[in-house]
N, C-alpha and C. Protein backbone atom coordinates (compact mmCIF):
# COMPACT_ATOMS: atom_id res chain seq x y z
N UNK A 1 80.33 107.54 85.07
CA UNK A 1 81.73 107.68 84.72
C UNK A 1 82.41 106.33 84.86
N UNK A 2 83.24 105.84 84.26
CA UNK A 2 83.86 104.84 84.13
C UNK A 2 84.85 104.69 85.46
N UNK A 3 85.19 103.32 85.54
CA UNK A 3 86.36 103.52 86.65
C UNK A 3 87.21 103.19 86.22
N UNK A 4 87.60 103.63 85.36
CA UNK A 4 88.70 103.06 84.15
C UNK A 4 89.55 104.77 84.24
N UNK A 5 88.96 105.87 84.35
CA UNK A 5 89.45 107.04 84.65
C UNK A 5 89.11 107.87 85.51
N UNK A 6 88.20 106.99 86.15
CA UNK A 6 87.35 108.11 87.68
C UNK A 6 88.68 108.76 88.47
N UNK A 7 89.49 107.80 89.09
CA UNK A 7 90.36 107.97 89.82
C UNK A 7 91.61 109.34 89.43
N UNK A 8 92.00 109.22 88.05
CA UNK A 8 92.31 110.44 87.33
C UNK A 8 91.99 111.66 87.25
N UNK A 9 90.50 111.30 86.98
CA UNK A 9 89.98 112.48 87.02
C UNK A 9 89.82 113.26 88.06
N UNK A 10 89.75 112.92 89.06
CA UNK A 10 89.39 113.26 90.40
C UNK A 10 90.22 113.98 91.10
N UNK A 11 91.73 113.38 90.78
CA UNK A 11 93.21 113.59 91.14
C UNK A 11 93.16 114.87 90.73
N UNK A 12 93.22 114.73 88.78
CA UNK A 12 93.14 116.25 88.09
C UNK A 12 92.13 117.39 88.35
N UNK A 13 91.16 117.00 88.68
CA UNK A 13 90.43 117.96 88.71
C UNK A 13 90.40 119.02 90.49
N UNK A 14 90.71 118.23 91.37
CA UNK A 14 91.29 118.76 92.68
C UNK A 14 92.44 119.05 92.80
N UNK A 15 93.33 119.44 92.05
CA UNK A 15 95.32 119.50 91.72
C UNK A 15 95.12 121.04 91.58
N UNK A 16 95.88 121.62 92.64
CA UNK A 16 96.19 123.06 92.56
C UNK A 16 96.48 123.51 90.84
N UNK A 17 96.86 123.18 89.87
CA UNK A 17 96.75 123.57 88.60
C UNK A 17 95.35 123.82 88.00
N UNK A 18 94.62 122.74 88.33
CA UNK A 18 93.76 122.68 87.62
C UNK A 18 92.77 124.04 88.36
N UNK A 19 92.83 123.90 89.59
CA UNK A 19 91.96 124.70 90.42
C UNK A 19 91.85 126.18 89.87
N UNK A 20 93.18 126.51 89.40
CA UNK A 20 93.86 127.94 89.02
C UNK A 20 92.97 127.71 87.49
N UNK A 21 92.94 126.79 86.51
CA UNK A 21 92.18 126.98 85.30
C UNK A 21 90.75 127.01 85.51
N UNK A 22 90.01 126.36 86.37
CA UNK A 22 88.98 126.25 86.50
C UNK A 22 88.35 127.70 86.76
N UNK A 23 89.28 128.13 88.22
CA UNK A 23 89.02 129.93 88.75
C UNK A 23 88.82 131.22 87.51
N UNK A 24 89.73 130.71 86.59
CA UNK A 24 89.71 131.41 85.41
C UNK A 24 88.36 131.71 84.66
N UNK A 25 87.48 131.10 84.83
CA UNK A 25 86.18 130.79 83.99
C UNK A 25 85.17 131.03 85.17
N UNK A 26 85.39 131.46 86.41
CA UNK A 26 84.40 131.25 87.67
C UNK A 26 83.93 132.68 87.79
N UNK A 27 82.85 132.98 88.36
CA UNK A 27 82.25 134.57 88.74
C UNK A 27 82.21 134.60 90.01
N UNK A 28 82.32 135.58 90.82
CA UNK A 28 82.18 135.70 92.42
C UNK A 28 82.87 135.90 93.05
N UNK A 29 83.02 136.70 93.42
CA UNK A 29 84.35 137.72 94.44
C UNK A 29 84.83 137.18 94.97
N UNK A 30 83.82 135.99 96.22
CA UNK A 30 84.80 135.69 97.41
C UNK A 30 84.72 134.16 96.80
N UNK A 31 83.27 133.63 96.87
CA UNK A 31 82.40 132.28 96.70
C UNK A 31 82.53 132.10 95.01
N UNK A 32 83.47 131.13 94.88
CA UNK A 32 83.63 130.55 93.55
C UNK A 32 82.42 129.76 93.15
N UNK A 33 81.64 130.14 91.73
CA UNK A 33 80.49 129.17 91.78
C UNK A 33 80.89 128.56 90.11
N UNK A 34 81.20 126.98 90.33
CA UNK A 34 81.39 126.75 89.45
C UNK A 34 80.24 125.46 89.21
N UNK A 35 80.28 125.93 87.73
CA UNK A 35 79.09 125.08 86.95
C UNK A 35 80.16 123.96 86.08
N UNK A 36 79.17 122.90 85.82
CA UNK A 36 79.29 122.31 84.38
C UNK A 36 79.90 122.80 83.36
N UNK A 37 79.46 124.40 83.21
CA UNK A 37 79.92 124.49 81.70
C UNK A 37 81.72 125.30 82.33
N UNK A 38 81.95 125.35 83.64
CA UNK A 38 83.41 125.77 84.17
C UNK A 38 84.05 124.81 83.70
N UNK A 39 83.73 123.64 84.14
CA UNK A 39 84.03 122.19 83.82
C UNK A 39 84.54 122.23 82.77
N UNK A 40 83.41 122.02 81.62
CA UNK A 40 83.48 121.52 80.34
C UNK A 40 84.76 122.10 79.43
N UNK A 41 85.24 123.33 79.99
CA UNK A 41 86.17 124.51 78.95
C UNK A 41 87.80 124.16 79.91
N UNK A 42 87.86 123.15 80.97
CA UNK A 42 89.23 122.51 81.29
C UNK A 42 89.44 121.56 80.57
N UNK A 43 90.60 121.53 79.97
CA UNK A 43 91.56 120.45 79.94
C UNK A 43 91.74 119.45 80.18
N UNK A 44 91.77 118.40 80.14
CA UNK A 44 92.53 116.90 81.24
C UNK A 44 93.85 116.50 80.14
N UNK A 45 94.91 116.46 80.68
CA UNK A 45 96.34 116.34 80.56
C UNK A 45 96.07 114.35 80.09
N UNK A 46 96.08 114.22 78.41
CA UNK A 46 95.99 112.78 78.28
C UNK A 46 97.42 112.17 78.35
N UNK A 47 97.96 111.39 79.18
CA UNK A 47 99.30 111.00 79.09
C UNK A 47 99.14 109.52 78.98
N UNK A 48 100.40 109.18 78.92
CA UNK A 48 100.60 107.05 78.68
C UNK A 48 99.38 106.66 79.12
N UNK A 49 99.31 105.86 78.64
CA UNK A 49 97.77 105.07 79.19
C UNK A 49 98.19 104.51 80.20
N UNK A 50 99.31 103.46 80.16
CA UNK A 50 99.59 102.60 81.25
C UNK A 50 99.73 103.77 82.50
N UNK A 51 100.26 104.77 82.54
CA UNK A 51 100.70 105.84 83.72
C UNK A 51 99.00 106.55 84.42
N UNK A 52 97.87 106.64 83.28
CA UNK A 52 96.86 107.15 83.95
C UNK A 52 96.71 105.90 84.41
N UNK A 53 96.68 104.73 84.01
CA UNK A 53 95.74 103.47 84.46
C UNK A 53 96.52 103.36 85.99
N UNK A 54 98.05 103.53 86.01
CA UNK A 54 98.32 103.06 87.64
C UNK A 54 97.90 104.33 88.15
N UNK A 55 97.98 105.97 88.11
CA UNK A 55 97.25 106.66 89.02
C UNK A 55 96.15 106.14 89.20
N UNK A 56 95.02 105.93 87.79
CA UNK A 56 93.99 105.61 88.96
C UNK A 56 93.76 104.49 89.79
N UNK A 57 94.34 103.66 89.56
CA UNK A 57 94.28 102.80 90.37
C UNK A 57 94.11 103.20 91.24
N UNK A 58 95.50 104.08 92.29
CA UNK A 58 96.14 104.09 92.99
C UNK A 58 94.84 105.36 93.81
N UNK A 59 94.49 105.90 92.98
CA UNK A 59 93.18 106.82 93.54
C UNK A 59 92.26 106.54 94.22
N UNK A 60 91.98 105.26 93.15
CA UNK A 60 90.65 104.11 93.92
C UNK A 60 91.14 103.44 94.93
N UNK A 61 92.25 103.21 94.74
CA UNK A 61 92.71 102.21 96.55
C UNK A 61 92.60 103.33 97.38
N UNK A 62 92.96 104.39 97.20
CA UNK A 62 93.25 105.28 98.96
C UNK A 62 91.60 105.55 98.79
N UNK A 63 90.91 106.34 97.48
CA UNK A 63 89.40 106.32 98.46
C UNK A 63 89.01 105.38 99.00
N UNK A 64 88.97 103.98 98.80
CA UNK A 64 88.68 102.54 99.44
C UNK A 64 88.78 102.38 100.48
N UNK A 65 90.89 102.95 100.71
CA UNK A 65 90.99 103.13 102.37
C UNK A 65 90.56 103.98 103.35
N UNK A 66 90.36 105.25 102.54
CA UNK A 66 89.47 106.27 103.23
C UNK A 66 88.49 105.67 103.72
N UNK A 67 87.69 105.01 102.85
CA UNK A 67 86.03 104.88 103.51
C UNK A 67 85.94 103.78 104.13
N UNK A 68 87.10 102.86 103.65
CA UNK A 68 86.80 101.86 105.38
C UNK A 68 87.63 102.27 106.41
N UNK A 69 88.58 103.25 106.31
CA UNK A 69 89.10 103.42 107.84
C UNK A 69 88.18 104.81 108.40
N UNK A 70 87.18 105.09 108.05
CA UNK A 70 86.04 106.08 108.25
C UNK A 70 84.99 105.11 109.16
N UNK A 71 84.49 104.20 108.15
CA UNK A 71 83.34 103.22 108.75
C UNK A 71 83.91 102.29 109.84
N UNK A 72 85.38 102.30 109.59
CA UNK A 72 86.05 101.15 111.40
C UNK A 72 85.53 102.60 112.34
N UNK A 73 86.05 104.10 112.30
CA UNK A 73 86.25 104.67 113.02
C UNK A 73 84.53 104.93 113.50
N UNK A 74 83.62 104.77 112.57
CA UNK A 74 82.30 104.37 113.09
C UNK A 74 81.76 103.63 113.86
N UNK A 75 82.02 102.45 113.72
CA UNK A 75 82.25 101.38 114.59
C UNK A 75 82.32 101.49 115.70
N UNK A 76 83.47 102.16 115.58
CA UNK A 76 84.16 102.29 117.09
C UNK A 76 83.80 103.52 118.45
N UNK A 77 83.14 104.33 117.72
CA UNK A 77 82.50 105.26 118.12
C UNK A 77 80.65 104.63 118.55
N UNK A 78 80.59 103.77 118.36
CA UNK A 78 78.96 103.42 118.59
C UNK A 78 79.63 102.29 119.23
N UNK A 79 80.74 101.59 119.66
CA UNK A 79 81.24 100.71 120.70
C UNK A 79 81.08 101.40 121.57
N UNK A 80 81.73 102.45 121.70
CA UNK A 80 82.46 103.54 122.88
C UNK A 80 80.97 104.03 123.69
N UNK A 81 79.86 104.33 122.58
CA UNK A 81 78.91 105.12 122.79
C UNK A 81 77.90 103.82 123.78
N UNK A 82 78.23 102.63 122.99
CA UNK A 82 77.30 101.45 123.80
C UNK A 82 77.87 101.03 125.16
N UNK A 83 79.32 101.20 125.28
CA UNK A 83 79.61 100.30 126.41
C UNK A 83 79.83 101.93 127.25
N UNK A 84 79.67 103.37 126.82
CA UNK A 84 79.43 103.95 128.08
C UNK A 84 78.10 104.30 128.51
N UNK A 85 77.10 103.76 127.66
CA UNK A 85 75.71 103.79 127.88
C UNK A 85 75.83 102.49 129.28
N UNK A 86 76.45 101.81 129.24
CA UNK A 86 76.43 100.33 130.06
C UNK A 86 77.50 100.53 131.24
N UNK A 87 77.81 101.43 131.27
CA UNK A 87 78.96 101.98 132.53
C UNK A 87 78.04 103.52 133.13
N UNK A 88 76.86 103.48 132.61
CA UNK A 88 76.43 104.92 133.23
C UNK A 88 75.33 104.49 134.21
């Protein structure tokens, strides 16, 4: 997938709207099992180009920040884990 609309897509496709179209096409009482072809029969809402291009941007920066303030919080947890290995 491109990263030219990953970030979009990602947005749209996890957005309480979309969730409700997707459910529409899903089988399973409790456990929603959705396939590819659930996928394939949604929508994506094409608007301004310039307006998808800054969402996604803006998609790709917070996953970015997600996953490095994940891997600091890693870090910091195998600090914690080394220096109370060295205090025990």
């Amino acid at each position: 997938m491109s990263d030219e609309i990953a970030g979009y897509l990602f947005l749209w496709l996890n957005s309480p709207w979309n969730l409700l179209l997707i459910q529409r096409h899903t089988y399973g009482s409790i456990i929603f099992e959705i396939t590819e072809y659930h996928l394939a029969d949604v929508s994506v809402p094409l608007i301004d180009k310039s307006i998808i291009k800054e969402i996604n941007q803006l998609a790709l920066s917070a996953n970015k920040l997600r996953t490095d303030a994940f891997n600091k919080e890693q870090q910091d947890w195998q600090c914690l884990k080394i220096f109370s290995m060295i205090n025990d």
